[in-house]
C-alpha atoms as a PDB file:
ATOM      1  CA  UNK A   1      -7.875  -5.399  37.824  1.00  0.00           C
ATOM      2  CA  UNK A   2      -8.764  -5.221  33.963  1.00  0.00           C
ATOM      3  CA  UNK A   3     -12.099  -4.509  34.456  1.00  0.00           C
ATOM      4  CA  UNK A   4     -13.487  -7.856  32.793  1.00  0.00           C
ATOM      5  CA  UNK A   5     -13.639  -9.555  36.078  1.00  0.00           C
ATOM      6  CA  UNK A   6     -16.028  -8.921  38.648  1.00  0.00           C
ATOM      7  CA  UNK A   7     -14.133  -6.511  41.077  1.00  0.00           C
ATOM      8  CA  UNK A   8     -15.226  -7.568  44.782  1.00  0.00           C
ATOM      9  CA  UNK A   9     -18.490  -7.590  46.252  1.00  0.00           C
ATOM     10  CA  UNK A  10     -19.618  -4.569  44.911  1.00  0.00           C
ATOM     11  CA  UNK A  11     -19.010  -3.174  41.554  1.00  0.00           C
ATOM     12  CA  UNK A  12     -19.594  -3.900  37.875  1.00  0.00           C
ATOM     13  CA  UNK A  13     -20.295  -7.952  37.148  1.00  0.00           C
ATOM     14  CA  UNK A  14     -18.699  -8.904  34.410  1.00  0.00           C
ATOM     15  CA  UNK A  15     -22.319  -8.318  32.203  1.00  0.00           C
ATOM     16  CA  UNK A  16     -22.016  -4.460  33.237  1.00  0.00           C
ATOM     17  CA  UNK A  17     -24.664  -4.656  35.652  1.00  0.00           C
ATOM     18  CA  UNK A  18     -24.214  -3.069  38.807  1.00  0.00           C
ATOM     19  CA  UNK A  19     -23.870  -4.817  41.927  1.00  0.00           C
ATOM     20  CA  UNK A  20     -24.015  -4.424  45.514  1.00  0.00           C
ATOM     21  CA  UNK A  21     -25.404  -0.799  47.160  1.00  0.00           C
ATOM     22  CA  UNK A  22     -24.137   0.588  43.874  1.00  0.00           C
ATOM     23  CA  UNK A  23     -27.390   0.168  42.611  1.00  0.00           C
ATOM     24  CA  UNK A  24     -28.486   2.816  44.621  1.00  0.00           C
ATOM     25  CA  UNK A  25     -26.730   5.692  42.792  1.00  0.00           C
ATOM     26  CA  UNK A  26     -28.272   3.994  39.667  1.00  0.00           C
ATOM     27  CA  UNK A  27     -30.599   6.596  37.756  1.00  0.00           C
ATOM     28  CA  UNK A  28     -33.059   4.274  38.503  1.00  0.00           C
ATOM     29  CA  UNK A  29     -33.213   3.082  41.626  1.00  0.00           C
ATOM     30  CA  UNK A  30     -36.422   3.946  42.388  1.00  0.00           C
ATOM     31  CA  UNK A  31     -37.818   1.427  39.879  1.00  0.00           C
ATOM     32  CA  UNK A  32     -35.195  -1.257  41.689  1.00  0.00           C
ATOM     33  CA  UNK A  33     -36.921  -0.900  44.892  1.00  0.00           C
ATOM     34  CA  UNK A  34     -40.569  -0.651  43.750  1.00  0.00           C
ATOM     35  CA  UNK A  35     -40.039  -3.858  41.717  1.00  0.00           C
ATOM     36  CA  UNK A  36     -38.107  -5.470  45.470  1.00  0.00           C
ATOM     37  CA  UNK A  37     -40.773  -4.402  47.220  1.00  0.00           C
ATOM     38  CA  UNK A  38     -43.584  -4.911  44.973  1.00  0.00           C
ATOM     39  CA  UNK A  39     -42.449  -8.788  44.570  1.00  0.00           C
ATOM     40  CA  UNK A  40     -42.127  -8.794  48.709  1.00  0.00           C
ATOM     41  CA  UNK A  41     -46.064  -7.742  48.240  1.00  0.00           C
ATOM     42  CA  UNK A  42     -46.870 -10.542  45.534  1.00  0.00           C
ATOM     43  CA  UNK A  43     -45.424 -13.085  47.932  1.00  0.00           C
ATOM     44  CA  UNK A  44     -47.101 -12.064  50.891  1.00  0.00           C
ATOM     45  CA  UNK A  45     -50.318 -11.810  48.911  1.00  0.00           C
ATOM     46  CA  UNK A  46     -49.513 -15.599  47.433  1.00  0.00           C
ATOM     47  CA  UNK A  47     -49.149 -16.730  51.210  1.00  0.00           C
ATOM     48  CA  UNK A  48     -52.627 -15.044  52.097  1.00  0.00           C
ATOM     49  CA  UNK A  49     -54.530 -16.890  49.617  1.00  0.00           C
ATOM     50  CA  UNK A  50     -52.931 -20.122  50.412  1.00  0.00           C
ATOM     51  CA  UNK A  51     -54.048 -19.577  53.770  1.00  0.00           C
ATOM     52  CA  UNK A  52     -57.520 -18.461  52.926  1.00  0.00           C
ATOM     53  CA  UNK A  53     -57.801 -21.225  50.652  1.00  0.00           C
ATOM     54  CA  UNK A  54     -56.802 -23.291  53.212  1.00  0.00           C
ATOM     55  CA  UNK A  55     -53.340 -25.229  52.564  1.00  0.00           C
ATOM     56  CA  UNK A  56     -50.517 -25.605  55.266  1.00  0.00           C
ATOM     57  CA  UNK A  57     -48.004 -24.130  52.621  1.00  0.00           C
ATOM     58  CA  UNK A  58     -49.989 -21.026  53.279  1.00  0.00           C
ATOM     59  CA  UNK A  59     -48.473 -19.929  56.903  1.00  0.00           C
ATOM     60  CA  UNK A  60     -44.611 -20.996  54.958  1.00  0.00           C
ATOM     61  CA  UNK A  61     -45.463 -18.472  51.982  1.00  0.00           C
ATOM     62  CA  UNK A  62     -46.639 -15.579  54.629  1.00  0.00           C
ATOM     63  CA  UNK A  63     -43.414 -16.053  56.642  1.00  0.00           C
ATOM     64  CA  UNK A  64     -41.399 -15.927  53.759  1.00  0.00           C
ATOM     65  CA  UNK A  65     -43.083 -12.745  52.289  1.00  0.00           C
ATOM     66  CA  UNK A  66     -42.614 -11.207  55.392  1.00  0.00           C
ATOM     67  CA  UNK A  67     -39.053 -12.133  56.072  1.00  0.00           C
ATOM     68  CA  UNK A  68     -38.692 -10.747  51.903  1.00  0.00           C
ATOM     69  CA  UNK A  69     -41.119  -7.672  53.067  1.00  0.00           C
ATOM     70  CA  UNK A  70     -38.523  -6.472  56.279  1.00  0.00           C
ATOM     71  CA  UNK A  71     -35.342  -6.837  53.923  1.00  0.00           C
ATOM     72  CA  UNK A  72     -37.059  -5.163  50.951  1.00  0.00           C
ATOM     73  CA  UNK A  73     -38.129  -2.180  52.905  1.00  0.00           C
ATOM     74  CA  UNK A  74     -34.449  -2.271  55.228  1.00  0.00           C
ATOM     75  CA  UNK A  75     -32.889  -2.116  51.584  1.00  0.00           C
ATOM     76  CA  UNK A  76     -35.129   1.086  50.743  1.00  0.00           C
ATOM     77  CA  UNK A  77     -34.235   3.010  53.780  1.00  0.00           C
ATOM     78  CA  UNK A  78     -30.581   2.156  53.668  1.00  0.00           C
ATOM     79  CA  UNK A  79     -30.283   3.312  50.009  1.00  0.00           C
ATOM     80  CA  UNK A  80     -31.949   6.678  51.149  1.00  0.00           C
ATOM     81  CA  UNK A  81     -29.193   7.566  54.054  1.00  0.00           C
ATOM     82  CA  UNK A  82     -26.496   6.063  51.242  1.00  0.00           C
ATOM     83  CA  UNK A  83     -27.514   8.887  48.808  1.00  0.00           C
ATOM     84  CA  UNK A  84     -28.429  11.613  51.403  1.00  0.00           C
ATOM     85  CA  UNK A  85     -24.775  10.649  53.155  1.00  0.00           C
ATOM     86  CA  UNK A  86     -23.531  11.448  50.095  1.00  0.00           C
ATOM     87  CA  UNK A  87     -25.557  14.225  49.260  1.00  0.00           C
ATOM     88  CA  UNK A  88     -27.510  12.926  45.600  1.00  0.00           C
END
C-alpha cells in the first residue's frame, strides 16, 4: 500500500489517527479509556435520572449504558494483557 489509504482494520486512517487495538500502544491510552469509560458512566447516569424522573426511555438509557459500561471496561482489560503480552 502507499500509505494514503486506510490499511485494513487496524492501522493508520487516512487522517493519521490510529485505529483498531493500536490505540493501545498510543502514549496516551490511558486518557482513551478514561474518556470510554467515563462516557459509559455519563450514559448510565443519563438512564438513572430518566428513571428517577420517571420516563419509560429511562430503563432503554440504563441498558444501553450498561451494555456501553461491559465493552468499555472489556476494552480496558484487553488493552492491559495487549501491552503486558508485549511487554510495554
Amino acid at each position: 500500500m502507499d500509505g494514503t489509504a486506510a490499511e485494513g482494520r487496524a492501522g493508520r486512517c487516512q487522517t493519521g489517527a490510529l485505529r483498531g487495538d493500536e490505540v493501545a500502544f498510543a502514549a496516551n491510552w490511558r486518557t482513551v479509556l478514561a474518556v470510554d469509560i467515563a462516557m459509559a458512566v455519563a450514559v448510565l447516569a443519563g438512564g438513572l435520572a430518566l428513571l428517577w424522573s420517571g420516563t419509560d426511555w429511562g430503563w432503554a438509557l440504563l441498558a444501553t449504558g450498561a451494555v456501553y459500561t461491559f465493552f468499555a471496561c472489556g476494552r480496558a482489560v484487553k488493552w492491559r494483557r495487549l501491552r503486558r503480552d508485549a511487554g510495554t
